[in-house]
PDB file of N, CA and C in Angstrom:
ATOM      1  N   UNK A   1     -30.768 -44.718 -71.303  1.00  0.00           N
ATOM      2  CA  UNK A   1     -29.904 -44.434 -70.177  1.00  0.00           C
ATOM      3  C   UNK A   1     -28.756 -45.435 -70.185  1.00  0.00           C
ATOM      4  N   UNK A   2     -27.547 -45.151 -69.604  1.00  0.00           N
ATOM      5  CA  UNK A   2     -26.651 -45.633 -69.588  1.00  0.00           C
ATOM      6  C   UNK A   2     -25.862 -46.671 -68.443  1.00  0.00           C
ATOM      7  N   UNK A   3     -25.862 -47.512 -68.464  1.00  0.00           N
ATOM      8  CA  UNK A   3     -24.990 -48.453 -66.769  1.00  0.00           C
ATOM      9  C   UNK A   3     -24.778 -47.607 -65.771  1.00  0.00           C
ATOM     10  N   UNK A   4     -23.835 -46.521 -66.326  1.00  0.00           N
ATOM     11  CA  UNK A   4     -22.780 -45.610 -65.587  1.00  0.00           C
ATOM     12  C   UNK A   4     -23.944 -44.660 -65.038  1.00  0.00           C
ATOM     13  N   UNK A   5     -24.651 -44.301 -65.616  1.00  0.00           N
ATOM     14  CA  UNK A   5     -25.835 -43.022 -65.123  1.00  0.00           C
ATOM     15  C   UNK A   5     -26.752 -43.807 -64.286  1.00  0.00           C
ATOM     16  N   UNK A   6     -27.059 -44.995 -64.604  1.00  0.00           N
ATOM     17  CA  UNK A   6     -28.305 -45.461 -63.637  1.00  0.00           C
ATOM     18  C   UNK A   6     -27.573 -46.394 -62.529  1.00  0.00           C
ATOM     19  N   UNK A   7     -26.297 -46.402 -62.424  1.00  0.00           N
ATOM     20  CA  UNK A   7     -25.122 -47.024 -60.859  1.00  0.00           C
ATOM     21  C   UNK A   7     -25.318 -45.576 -60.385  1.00  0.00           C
ATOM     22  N   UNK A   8     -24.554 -44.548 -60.828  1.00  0.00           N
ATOM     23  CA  UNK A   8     -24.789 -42.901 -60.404  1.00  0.00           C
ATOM     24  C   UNK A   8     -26.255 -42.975 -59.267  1.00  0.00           C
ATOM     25  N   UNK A   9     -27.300 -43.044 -60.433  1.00  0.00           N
ATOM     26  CA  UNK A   9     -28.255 -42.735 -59.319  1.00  0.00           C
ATOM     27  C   UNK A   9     -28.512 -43.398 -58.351  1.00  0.00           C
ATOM     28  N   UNK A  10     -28.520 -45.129 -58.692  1.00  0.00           N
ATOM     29  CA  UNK A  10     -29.063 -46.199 -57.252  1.00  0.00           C
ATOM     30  C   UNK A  10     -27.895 -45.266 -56.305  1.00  0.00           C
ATOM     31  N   UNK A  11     -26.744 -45.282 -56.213  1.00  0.00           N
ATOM     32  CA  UNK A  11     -25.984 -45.233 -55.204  1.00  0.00           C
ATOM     33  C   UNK A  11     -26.697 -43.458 -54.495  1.00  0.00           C
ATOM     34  N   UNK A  12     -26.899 -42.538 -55.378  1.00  0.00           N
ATOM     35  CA  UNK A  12     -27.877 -41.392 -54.652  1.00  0.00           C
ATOM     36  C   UNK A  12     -29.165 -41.638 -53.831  1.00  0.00           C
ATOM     37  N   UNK A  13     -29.390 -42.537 -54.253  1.00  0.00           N
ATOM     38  CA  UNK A  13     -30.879 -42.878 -53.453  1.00  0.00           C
ATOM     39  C   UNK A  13     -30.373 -44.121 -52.602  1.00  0.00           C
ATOM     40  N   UNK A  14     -29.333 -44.381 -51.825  1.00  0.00           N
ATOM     41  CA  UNK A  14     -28.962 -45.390 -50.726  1.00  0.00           C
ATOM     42  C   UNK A  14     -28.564 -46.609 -50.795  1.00  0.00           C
ATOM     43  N   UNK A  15     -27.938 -46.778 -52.363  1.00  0.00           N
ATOM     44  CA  UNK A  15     -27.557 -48.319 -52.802  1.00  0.00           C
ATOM     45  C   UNK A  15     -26.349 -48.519 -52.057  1.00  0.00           C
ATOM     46  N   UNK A  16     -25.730 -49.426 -51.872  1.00  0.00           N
ATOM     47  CA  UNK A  16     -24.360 -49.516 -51.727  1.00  0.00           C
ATOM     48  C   UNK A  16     -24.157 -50.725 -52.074  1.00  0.00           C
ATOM     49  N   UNK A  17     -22.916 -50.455 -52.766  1.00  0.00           N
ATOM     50  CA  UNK A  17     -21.750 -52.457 -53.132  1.00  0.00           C
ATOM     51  C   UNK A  17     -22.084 -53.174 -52.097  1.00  0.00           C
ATOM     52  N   UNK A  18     -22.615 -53.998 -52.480  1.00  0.00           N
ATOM     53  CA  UNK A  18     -22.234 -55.348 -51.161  1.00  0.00           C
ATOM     54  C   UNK A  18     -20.910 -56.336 -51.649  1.00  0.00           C
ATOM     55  N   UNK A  19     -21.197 -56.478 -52.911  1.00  0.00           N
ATOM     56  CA  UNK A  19     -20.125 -57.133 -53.726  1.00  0.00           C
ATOM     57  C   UNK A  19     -20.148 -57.530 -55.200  1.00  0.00           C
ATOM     58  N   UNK A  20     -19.007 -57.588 -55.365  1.00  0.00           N
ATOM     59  CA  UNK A  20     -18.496 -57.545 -56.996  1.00  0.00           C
ATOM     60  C   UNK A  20     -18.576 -58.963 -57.453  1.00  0.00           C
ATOM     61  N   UNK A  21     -19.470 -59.313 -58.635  1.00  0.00           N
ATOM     62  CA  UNK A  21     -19.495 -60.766 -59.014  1.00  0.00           C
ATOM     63  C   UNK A  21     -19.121 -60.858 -60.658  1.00  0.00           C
ATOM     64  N   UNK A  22     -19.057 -61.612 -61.237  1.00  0.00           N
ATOM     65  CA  UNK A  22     -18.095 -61.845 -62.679  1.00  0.00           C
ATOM     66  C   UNK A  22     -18.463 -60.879 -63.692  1.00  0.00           C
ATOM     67  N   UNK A  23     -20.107 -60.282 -63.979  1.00  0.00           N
ATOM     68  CA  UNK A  23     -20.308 -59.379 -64.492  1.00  0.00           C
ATOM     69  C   UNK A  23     -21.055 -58.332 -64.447  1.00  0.00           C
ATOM     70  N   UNK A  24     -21.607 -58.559 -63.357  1.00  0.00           N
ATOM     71  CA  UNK A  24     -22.342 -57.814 -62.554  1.00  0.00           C
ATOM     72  C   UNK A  24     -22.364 -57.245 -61.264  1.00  0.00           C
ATOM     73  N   UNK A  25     -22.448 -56.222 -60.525  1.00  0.00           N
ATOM     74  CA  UNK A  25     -22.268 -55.631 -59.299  1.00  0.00           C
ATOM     75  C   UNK A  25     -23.763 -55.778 -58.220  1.00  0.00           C
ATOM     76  N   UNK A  26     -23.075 -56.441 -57.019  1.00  0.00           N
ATOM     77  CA  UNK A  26     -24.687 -56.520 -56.383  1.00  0.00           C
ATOM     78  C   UNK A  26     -24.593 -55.612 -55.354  1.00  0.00           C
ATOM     79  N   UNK A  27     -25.776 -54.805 -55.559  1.00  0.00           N
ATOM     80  CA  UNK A  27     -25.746 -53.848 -54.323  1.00  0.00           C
ATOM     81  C   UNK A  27     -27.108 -53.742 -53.586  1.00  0.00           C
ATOM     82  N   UNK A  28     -27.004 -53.141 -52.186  1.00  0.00           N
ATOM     83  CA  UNK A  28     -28.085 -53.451 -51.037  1.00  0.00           C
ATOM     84  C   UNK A  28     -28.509 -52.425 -50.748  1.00  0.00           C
ATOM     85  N   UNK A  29     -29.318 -52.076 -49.976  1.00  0.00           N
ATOM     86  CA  UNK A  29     -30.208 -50.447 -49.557  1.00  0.00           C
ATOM     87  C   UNK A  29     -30.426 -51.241 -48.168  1.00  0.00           C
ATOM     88  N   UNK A  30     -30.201 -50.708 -46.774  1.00  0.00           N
ATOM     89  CA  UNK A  30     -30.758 -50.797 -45.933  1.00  0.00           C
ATOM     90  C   UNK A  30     -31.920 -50.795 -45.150  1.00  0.00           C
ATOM     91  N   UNK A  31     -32.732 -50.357 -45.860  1.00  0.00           N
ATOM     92  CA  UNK A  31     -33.753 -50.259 -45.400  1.00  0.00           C
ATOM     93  C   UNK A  31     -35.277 -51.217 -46.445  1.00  0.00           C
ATOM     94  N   UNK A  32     -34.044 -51.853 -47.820  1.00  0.00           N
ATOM     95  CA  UNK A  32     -34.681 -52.996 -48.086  1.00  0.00           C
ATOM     96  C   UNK A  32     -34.769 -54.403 -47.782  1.00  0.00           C
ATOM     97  N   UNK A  33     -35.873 -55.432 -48.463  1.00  0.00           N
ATOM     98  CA  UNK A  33     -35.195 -56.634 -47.854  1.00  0.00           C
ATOM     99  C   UNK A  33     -34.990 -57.519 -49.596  1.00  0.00           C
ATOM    100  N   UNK A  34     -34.038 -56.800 -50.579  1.00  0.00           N
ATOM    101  CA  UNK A  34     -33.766 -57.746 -51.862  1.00  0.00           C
ATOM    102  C   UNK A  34     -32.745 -56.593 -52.226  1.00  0.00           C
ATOM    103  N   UNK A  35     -31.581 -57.360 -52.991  1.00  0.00           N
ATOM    104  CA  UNK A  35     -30.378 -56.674 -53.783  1.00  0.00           C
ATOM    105  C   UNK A  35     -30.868 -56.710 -55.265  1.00  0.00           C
ATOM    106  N   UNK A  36     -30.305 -55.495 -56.147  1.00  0.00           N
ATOM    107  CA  UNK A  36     -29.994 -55.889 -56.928  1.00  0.00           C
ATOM    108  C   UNK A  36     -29.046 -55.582 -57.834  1.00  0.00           C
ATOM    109  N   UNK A  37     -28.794 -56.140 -59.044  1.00  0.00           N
ATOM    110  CA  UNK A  37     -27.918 -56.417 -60.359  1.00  0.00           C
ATOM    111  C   UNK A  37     -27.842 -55.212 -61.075  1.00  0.00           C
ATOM    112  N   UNK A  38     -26.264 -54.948 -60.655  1.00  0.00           N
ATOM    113  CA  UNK A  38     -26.000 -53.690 -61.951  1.00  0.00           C
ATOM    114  C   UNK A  38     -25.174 -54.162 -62.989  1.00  0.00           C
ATOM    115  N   UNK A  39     -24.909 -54.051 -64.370  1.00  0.00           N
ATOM    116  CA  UNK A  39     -24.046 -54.999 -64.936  1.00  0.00           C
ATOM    117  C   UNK A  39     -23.158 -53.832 -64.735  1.00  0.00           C
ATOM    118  N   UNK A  40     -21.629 -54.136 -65.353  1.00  0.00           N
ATOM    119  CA  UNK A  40     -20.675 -53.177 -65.524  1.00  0.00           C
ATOM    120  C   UNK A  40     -20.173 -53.260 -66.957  1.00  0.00           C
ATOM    121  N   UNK A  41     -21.347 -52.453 -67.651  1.00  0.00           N
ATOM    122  CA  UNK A  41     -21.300 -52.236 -69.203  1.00  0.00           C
ATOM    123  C   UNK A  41     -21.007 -50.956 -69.337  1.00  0.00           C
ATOM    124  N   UNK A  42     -20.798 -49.911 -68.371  1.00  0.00           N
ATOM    125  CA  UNK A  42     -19.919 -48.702 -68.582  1.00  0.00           C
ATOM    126  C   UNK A  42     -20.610 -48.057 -69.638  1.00  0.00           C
ATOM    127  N   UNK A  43     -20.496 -47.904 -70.715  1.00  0.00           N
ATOM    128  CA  UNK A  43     -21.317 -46.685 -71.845  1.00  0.00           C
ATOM    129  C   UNK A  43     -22.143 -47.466 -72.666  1.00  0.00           C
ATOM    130  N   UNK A  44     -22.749 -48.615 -72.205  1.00  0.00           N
ATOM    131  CA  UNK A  44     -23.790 -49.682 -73.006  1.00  0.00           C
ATOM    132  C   UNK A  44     -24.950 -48.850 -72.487  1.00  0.00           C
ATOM    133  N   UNK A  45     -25.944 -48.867 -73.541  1.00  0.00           N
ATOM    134  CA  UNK A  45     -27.207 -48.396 -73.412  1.00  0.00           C
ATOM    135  C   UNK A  45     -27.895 -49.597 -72.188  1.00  0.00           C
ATOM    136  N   UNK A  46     -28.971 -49.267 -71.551  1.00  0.00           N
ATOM    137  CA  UNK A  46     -29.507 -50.499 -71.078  1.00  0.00           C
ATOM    138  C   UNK A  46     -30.856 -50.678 -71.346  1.00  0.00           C
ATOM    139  N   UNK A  47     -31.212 -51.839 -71.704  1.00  0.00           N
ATOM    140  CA  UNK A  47     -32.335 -52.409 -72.313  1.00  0.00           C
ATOM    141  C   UNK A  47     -33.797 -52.135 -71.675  1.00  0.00           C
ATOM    142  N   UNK A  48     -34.845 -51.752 -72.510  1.00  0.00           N
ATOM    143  CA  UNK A  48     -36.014 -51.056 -71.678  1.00  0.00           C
ATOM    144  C   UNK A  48     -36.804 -51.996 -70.793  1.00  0.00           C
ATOM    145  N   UNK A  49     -36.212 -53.323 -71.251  1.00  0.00           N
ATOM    146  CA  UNK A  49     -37.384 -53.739 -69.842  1.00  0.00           C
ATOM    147  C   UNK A  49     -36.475 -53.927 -68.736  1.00  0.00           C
ATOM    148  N   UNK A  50     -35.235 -54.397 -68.560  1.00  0.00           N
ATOM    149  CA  UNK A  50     -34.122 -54.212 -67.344  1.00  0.00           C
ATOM    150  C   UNK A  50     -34.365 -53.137 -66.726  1.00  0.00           C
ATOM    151  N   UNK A  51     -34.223 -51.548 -67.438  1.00  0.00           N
ATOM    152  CA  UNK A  51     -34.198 -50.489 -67.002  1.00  0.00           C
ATOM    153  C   UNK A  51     -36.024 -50.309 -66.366  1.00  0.00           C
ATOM    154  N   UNK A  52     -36.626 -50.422 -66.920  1.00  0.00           N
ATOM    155  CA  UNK A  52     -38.092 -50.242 -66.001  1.00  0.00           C
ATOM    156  C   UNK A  52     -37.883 -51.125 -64.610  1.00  0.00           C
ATOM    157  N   UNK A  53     -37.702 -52.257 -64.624  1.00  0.00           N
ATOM    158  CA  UNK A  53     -37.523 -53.622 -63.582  1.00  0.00           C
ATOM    159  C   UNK A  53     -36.461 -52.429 -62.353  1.00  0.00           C
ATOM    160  N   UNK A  54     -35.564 -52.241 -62.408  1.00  0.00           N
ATOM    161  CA  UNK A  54     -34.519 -51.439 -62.094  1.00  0.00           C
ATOM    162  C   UNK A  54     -34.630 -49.928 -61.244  1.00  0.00           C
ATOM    163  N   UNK A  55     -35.924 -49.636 -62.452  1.00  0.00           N
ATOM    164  CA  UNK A  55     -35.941 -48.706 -62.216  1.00  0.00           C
ATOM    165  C   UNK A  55     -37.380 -48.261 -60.933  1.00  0.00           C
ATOM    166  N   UNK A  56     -37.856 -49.414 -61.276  1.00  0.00           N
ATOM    167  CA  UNK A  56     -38.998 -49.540 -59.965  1.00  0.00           C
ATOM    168  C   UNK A  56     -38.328 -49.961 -58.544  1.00  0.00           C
ATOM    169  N   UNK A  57     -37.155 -50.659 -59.151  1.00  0.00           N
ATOM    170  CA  UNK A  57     -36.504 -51.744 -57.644  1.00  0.00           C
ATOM    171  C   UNK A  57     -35.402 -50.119 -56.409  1.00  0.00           C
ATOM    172  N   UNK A  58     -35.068 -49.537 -57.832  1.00  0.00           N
ATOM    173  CA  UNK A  58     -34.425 -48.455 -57.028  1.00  0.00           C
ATOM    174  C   UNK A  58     -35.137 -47.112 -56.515  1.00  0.00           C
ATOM    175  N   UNK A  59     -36.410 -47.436 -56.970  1.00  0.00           N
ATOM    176  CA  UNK A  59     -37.426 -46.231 -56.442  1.00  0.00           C
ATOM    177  C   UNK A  59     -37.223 -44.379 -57.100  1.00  0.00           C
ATOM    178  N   UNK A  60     -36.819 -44.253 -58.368  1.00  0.00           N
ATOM    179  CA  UNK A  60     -37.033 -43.159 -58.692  1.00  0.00           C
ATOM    180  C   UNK A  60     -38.080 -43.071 -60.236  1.00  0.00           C
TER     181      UNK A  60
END
């Protein structure tokens, strides 16, 4: 999966920017209590243990 496809989804399931940091984007869910780290690698593959970590933190 790709940066661009897995920002796509957190933000479908209730992420939002909180703010932009040097290489990475931190974003919040309201109804959590921890942010996290999207890099902005645009068409970079992302690495399978980031993407599992990620992919549990954003709940799909």
């Amino acid at each position: 999966m790709k940066w661009s496809e897995l920002r796509r989804i957190a933000e479908k399931s209730g992420w939002s920017l909180f703010r932009r940091g040097k290489k990475h984007d931190i974003y919040f869910h309201p109804e959590k209590d921890y942010f996290i780290q999207l890099g902005r690698h645009g068409k970079e593959e992302v690495k399978d243990g980031i993407y599992n970590k990620l992919r549990k933190q954003i709940g799909f």
